[in-house]
Every structure is written in structure tokens, then in C-alpha cells.
N, C-alpha and C. Protein backbone atom coordinates (compact mmCIF):
# COMPACT_ATOMS: atom_id res chain seq x y z
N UNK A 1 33.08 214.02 113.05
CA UNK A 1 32.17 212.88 113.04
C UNK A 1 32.80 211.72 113.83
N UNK A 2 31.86 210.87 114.54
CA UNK A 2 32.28 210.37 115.28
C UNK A 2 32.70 208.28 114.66
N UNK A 3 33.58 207.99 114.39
CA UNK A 3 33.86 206.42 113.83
C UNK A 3 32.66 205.78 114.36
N UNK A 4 32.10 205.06 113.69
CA UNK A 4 30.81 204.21 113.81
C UNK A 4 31.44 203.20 114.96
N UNK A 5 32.49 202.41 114.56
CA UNK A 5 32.41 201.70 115.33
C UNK A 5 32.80 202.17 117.07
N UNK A 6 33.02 203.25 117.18
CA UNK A 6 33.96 203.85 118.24
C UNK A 6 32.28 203.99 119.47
N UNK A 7 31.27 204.43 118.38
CA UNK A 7 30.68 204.87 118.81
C UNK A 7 29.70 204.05 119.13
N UNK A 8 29.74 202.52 118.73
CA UNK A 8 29.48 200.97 118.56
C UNK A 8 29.60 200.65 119.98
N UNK A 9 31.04 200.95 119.81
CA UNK A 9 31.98 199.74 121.39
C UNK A 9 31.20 200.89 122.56
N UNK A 10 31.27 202.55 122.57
CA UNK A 10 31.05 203.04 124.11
C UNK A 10 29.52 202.73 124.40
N UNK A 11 28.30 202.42 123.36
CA UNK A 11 27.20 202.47 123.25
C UNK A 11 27.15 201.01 124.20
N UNK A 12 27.80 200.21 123.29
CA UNK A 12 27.81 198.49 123.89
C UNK A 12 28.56 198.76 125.66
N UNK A 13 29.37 199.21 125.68
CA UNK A 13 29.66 199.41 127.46
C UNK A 13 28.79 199.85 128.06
N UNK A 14 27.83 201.07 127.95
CA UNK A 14 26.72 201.49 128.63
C UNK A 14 25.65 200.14 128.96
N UNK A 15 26.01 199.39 127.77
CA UNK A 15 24.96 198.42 127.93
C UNK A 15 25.09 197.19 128.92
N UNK A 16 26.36 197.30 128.96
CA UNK A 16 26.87 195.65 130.06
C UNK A 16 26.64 196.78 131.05
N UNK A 17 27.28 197.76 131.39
CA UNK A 17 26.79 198.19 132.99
C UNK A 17 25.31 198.36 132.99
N UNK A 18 24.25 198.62 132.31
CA UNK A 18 22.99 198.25 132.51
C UNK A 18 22.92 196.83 132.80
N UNK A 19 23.37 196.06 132.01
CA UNK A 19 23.14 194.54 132.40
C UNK A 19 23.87 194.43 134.38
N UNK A 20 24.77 195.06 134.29
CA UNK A 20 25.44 195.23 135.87
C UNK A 20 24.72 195.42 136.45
N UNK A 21 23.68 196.61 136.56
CA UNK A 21 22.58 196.66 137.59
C UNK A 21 21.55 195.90 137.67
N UNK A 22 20.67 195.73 136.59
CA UNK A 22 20.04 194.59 136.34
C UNK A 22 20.38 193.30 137.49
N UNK A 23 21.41 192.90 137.08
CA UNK A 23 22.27 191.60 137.61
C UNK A 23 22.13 191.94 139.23
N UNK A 24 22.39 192.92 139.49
CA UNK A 24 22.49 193.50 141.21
C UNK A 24 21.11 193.23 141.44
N UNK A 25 20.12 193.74 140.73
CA UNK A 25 18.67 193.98 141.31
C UNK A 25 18.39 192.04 141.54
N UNK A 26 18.50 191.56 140.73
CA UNK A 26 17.87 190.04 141.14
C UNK A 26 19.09 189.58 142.01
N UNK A 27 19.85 190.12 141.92
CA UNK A 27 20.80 189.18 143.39
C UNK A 27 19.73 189.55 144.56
N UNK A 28 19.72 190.92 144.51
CA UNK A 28 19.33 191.30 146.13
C UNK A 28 17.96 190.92 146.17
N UNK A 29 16.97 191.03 144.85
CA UNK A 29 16.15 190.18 145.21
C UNK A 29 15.94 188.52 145.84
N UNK A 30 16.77 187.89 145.24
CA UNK A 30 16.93 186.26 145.20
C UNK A 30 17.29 186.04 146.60
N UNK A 31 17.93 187.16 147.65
CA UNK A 31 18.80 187.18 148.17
C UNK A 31 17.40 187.49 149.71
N UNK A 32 16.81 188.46 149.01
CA UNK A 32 15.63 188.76 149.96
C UNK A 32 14.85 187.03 150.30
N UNK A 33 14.82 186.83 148.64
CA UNK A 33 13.49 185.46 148.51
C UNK A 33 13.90 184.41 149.69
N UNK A 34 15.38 184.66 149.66
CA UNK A 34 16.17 183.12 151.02
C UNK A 34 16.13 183.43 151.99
N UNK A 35 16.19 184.71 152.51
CA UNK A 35 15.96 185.30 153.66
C UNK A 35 14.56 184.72 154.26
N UNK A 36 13.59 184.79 153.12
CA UNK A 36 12.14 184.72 153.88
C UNK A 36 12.21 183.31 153.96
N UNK A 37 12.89 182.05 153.67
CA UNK A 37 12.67 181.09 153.57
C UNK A 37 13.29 180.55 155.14
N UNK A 38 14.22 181.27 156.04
CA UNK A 38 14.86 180.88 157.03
C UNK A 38 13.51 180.54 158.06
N UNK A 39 13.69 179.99 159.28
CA UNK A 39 15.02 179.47 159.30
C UNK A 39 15.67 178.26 159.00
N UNK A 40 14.68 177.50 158.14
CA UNK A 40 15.30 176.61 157.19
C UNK A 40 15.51 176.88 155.77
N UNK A 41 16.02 177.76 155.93
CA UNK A 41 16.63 178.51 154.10
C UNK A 41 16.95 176.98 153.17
N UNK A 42 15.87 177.39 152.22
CA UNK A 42 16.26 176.87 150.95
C UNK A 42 17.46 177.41 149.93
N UNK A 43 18.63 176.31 150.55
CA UNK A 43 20.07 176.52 149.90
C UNK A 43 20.40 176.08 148.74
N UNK A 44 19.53 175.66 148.40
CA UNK A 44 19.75 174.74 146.84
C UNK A 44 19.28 175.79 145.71
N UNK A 45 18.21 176.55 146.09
CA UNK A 45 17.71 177.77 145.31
C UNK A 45 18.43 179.01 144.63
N UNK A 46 19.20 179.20 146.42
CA UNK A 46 20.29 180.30 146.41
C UNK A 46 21.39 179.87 145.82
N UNK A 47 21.70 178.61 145.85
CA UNK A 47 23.28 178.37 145.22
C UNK A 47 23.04 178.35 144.21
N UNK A 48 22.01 177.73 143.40
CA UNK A 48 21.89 178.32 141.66
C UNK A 48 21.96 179.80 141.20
N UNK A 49 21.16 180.74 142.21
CA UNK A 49 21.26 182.05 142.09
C UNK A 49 22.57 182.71 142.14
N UNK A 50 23.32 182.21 142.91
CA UNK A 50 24.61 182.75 142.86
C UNK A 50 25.37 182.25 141.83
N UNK A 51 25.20 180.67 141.59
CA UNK A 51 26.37 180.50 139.99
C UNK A 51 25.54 181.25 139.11
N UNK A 52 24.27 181.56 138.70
CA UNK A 52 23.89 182.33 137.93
C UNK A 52 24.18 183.83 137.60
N UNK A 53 24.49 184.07 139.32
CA UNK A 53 25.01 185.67 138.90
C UNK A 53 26.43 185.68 138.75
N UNK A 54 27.02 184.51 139.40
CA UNK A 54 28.34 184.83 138.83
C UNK A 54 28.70 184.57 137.48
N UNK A 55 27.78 183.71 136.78
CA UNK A 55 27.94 183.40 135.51
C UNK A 55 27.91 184.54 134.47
N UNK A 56 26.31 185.71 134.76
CA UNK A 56 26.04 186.66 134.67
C UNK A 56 27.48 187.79 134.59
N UNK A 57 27.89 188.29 135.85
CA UNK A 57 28.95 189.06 136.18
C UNK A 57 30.35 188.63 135.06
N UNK A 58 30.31 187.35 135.43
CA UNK A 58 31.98 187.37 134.35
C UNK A 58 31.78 187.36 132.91
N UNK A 59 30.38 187.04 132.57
CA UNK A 59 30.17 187.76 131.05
C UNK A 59 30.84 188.53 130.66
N UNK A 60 29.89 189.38 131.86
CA UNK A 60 30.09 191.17 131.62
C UNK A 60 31.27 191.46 131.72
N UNK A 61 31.69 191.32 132.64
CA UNK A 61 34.12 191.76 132.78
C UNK A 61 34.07 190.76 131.72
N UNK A 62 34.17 190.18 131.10
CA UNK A 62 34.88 189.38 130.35
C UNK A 62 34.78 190.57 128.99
N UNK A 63 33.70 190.79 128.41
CA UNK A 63 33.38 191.61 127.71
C UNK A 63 33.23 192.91 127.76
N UNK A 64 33.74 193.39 129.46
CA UNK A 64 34.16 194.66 129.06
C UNK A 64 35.77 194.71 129.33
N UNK A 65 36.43 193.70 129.66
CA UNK A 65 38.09 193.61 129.41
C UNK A 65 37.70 193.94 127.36
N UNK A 66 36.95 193.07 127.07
CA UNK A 66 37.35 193.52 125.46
C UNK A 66 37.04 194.43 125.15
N UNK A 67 36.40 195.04 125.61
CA UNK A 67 36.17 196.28 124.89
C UNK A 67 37.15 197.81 125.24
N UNK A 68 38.01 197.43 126.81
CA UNK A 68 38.88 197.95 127.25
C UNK A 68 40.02 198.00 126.21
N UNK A 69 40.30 196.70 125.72
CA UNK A 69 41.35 196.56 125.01
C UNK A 69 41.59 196.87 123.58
N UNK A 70 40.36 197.01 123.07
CA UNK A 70 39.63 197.58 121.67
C UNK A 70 40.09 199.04 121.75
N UNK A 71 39.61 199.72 123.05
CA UNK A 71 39.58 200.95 122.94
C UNK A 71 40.70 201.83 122.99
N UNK A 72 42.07 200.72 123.48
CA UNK A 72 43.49 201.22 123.95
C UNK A 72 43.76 200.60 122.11
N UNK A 73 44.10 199.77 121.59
CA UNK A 73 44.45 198.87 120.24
C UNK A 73 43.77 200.05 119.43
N UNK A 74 42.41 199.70 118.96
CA UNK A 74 41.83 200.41 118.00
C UNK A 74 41.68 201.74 117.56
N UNK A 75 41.53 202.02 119.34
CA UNK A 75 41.61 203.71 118.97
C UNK A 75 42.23 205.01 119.84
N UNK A 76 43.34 204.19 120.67
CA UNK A 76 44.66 204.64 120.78
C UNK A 76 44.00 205.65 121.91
N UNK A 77 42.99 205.06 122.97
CA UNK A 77 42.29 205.56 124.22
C UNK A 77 42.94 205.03 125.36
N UNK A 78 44.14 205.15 125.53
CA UNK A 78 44.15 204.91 126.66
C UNK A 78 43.76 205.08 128.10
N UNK A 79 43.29 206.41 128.05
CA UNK A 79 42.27 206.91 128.62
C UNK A 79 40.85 206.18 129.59
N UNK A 80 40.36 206.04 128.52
CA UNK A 80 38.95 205.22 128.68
C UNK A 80 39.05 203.94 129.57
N UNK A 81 40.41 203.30 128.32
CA UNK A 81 41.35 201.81 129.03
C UNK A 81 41.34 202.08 130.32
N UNK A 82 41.69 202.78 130.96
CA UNK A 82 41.93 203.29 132.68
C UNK A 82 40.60 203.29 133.62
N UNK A 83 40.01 203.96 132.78
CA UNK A 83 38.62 204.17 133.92
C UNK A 83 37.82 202.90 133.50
N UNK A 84 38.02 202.23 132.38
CA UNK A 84 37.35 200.59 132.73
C UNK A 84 37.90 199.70 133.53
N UNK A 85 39.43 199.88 133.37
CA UNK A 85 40.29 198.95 134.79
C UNK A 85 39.74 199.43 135.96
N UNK A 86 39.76 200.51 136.18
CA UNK A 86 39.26 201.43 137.20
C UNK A 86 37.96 200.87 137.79
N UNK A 87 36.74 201.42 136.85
CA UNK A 87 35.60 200.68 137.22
C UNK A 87 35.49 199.17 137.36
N UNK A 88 36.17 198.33 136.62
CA UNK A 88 36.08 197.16 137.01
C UNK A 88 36.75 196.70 138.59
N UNK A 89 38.02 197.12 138.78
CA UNK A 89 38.20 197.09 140.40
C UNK A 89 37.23 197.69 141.09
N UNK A 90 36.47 198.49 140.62
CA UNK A 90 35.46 199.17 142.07
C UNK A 90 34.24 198.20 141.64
N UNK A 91 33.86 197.31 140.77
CA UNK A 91 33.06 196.40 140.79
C UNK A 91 33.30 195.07 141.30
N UNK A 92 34.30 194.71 141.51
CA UNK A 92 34.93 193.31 141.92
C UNK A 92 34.95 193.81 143.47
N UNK A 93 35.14 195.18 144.26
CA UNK A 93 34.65 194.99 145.14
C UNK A 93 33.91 195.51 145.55
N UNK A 94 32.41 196.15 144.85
CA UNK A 94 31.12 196.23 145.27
C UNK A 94 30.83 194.57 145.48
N UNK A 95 30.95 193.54 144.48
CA UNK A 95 30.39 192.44 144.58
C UNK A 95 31.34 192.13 145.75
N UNK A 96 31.87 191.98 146.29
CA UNK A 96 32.75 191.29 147.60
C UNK A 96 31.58 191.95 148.87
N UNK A 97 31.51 192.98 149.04
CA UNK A 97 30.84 194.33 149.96
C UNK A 97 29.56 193.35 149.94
N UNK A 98 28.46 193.06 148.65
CA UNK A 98 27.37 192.84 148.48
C UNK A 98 27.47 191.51 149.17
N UNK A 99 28.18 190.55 148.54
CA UNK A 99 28.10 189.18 149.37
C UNK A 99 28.43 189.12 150.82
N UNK A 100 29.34 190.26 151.61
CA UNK A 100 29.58 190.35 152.49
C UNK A 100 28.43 190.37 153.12
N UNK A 101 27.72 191.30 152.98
CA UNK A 101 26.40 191.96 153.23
C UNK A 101 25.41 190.90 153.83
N UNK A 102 25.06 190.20 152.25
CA UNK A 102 24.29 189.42 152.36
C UNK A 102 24.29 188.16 153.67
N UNK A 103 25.89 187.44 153.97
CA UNK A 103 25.81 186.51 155.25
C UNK A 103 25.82 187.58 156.13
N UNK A 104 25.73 188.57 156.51
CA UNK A 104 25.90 189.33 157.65
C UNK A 104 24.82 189.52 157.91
N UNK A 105 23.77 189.99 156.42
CA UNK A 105 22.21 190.11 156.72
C UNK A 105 21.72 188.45 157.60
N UNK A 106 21.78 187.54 157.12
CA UNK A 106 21.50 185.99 157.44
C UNK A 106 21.60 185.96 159.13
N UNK A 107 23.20 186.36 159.07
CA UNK A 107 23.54 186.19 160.50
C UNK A 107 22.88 187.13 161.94
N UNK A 108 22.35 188.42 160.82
CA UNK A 108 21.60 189.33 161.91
C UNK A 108 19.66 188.48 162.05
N UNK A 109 19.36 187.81 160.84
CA UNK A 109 18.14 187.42 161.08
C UNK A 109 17.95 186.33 161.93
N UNK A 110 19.44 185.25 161.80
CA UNK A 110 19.32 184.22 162.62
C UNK A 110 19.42 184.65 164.30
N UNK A 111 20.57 185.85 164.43
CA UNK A 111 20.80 186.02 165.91
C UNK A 111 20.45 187.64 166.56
N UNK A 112 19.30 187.64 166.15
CA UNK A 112 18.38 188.93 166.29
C UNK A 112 18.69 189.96 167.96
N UNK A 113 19.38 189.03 168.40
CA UNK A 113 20.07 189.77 169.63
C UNK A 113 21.29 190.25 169.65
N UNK A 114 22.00 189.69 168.21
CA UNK A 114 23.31 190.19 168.13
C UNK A 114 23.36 191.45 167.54
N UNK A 115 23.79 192.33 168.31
CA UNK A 115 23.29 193.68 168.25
C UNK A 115 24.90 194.42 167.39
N UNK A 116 25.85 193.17 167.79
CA UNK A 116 26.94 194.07 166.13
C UNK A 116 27.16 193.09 165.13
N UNK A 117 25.58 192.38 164.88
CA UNK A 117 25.51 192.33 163.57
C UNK A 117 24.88 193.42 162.65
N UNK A 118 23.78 194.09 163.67
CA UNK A 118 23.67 195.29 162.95
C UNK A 118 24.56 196.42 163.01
N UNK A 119 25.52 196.42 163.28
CA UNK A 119 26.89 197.55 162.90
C UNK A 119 27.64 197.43 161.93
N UNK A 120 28.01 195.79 162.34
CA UNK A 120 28.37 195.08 160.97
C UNK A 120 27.73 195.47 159.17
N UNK A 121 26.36 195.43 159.23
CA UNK A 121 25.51 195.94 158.05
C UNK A 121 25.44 197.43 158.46
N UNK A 122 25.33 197.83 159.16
CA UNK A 122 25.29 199.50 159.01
C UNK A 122 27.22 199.85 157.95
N UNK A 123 28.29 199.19 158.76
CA UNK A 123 29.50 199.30 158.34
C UNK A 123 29.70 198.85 156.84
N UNK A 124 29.00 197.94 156.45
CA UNK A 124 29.41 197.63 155.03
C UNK A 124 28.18 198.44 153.95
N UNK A 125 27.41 198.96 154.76
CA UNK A 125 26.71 199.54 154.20
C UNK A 125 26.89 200.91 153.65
N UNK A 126 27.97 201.37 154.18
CA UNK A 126 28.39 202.79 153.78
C UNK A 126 29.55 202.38 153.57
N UNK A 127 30.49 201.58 153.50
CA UNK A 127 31.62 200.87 152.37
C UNK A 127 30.85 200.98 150.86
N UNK A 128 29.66 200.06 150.83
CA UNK A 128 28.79 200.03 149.44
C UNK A 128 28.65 201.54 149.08
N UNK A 129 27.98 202.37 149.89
CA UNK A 129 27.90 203.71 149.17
C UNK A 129 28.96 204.16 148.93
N UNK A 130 30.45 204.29 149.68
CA UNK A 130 31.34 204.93 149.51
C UNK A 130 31.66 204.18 148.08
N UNK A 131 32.03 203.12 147.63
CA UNK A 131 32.20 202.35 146.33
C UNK A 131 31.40 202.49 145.00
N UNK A 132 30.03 202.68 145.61
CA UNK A 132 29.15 203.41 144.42
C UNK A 132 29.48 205.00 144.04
N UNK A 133 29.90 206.08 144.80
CA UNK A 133 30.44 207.10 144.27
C UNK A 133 31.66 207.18 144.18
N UNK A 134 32.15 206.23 144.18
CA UNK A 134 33.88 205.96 143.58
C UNK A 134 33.26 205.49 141.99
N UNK A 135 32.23 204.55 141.97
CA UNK A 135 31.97 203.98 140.75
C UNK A 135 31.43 205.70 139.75
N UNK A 136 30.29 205.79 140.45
CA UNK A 136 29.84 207.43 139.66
C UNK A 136 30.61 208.54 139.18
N UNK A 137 31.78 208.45 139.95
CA UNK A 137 32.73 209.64 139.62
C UNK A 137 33.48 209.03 138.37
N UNK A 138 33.84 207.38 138.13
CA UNK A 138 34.32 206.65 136.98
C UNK A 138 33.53 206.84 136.09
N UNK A 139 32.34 206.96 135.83
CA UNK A 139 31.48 206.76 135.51
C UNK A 139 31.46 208.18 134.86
N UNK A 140 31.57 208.90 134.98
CA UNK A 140 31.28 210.69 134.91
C UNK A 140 33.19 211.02 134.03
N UNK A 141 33.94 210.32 134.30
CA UNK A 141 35.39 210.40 133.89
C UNK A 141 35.13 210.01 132.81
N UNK A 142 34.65 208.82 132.78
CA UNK A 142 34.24 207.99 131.36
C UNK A 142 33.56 208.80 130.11
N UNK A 143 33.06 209.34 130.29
CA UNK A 143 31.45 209.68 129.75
C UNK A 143 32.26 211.37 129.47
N UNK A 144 33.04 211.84 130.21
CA UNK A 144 33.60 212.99 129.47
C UNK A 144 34.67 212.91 128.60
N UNK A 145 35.43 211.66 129.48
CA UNK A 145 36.65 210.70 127.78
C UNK A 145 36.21 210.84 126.69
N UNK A 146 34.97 209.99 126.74
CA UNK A 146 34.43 209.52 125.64
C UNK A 146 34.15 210.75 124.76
N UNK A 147 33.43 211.54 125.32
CA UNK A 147 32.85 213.29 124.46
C UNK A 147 34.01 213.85 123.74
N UNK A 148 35.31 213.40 123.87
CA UNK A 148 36.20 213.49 123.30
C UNK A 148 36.37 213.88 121.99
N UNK A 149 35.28 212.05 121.47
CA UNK A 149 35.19 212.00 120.48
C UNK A 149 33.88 212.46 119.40
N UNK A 150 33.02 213.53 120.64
CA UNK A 150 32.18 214.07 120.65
C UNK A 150 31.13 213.52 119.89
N UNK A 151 29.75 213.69 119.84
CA UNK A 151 28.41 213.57 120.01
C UNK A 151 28.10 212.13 120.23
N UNK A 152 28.57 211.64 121.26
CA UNK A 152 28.31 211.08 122.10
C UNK A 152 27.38 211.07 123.18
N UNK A 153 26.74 212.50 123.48
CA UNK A 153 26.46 212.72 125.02
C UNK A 153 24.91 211.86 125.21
N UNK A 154 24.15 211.50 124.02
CA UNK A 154 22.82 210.90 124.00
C UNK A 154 23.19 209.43 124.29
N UNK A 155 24.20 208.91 124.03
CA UNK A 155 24.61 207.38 124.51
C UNK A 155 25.11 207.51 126.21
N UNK A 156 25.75 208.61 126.24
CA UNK A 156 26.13 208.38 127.93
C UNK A 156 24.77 208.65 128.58
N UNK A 157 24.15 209.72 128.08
CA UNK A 157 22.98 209.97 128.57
C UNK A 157 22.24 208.90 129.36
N UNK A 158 21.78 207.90 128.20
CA UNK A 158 21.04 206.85 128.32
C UNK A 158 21.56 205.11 129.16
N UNK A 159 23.06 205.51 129.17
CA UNK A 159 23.38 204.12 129.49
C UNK A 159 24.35 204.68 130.93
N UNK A 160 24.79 205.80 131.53
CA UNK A 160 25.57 206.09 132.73
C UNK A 160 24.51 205.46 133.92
N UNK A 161 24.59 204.48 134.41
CA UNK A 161 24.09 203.72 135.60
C UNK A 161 24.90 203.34 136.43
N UNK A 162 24.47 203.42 137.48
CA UNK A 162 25.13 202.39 138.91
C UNK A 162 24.15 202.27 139.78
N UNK A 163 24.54 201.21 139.86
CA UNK A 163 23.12 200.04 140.36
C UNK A 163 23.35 200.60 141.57
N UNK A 164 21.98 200.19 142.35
CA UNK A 164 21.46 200.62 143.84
C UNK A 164 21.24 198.73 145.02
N UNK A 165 21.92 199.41 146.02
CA UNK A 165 21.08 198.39 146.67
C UNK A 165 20.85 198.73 147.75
């Protein structure tokens, strides 16, 4: 049988990386909305959007450092501990990749002749994918850790995500 609370904390991680994608989907939306606003982009809009998602984002690491540390303390996983350090470095730089993205997108709409700005976004664009199946394979490490402690597999089931953009 699996400790209630064990099975508490991996349920609650599925859930901040849902909140992770979530969080991705209205960046790139918010991110679209300024785009259409050029070429006098409304910057006052976007800069709330961004302290918002960063506000958003360090929630989430903030609260999944604790639950990293719960899981090494409480229940002697060091394991798990790893592939959340893990996933959290491959999230600190999906979000670097994504913001990259985003002024590079700006810079290809403003200078529509600059023809390696679109290489530029083709290049970080398969950085992002390569980082999302670095994240999936964490993601898949995780989720068989966890089965460890078996009947688990209806929580990974439901909460194994990585956001798209």
C-alpha cells in the first residue's frame, strides 16, 4: 500500500507541471496578443504579462524545490530528488529558449527582410524541441521512480505533461 501522503506530494507535482503548461499556453498567447499590436506594441500590457508569468513560474519551482526535498527527507527518494533537479534545469532553460524566441519572433516581424531572423527561430526552435524530450524522458524516469511505490500509475497517468509551443 502506498503512504497517503507519498502519494499526496507525487499527485501535487503532476499538478504544478500542469500549472507549467498552462502558464506556457498564456505566455505564448499574451505573447501572440503583442505581436498583433506592433508596430507600436503595447509594452505596458506585456510587461505585466511577463511579471505575471514569472510570478506564476517561481511559485511553481518554489514548490516543487519542496516537494523535492520532502521526497529525499521524508521518504528517503533520492531518486525522484534527481529527476526534479533534473527537470527543473530543463525548465529554467525551456523558459530562457521561450523568451529567446519570443524577441527573435518581434525582431523577425519588425525586419521582415531579415532573412536570419528566420534561422534564428527555426534554430531555437528545435533547441525547444530538443529540451522538451529531454523534459519527457524526465518525465517518464519520474513516473517509473515513483511506481516504485506502486499504484501510482492513474496519478502519472493523468498529470505526465509537457507543455507545447
Amino acid at each position: 500500500m502506498v503512504p497517503a501522503d507519498f502519494r499526496a506530494l507525487i499527485q501535487r507535482f503532476y499538478q504544478l507541471q500542469s500549472e507549467r503548461v498552462e502558464t506556457y499556453q498564456l505566455f505564448e498567447e499574451g505573447h501572440e496578443a503583442y505581436l498583433r499590436t506592433g508596430p507600436h506594441y503595447d509594452f505596458d500590457h506585456y510587461r505585466q504579462l511577463v511579471h505575471e508569468v514569472t510570478q506564476a513560474f517561481s511559485g511553481i519551482s518554489k514548490e516543487v524545490l519542496e516537494l523535492k526535498e520532502r521526497l529525499n527527507r521524508e521518504f528517503d527518494r533520492p531518486d525522484l530528488s534527481e529527476h526534479i533537479e533534473n527537470l527543473q534545469s530543463k525548465e529554467k532553460q525551456k523558459l530562457e529558449l521561450t523568451a529567446k524566441l519570443q524577441l527573435v519572433r518581434q525582431q523577425a516581424q519588425d525586419h521582415p527582410e531579415d532573412e536570419d531572423c528566420q534561422e534564428k527561430i527555426r534554430d531555437i526552435k528545435h533547441e525547444i524541441i530538443k529540451n522538451k524530450e529531454a523534459l519527457s524522458e524526465i518525465m517518464q524516469d519520474f513516473k517509473k521512480g515513483s511506481h516504485k511505490q506502486n499504484g501510482l500509475s492513474e496519478i502519472a497517468e493523468k498529470g505526465c505533461m509537457v507543455s507545447s509551443l
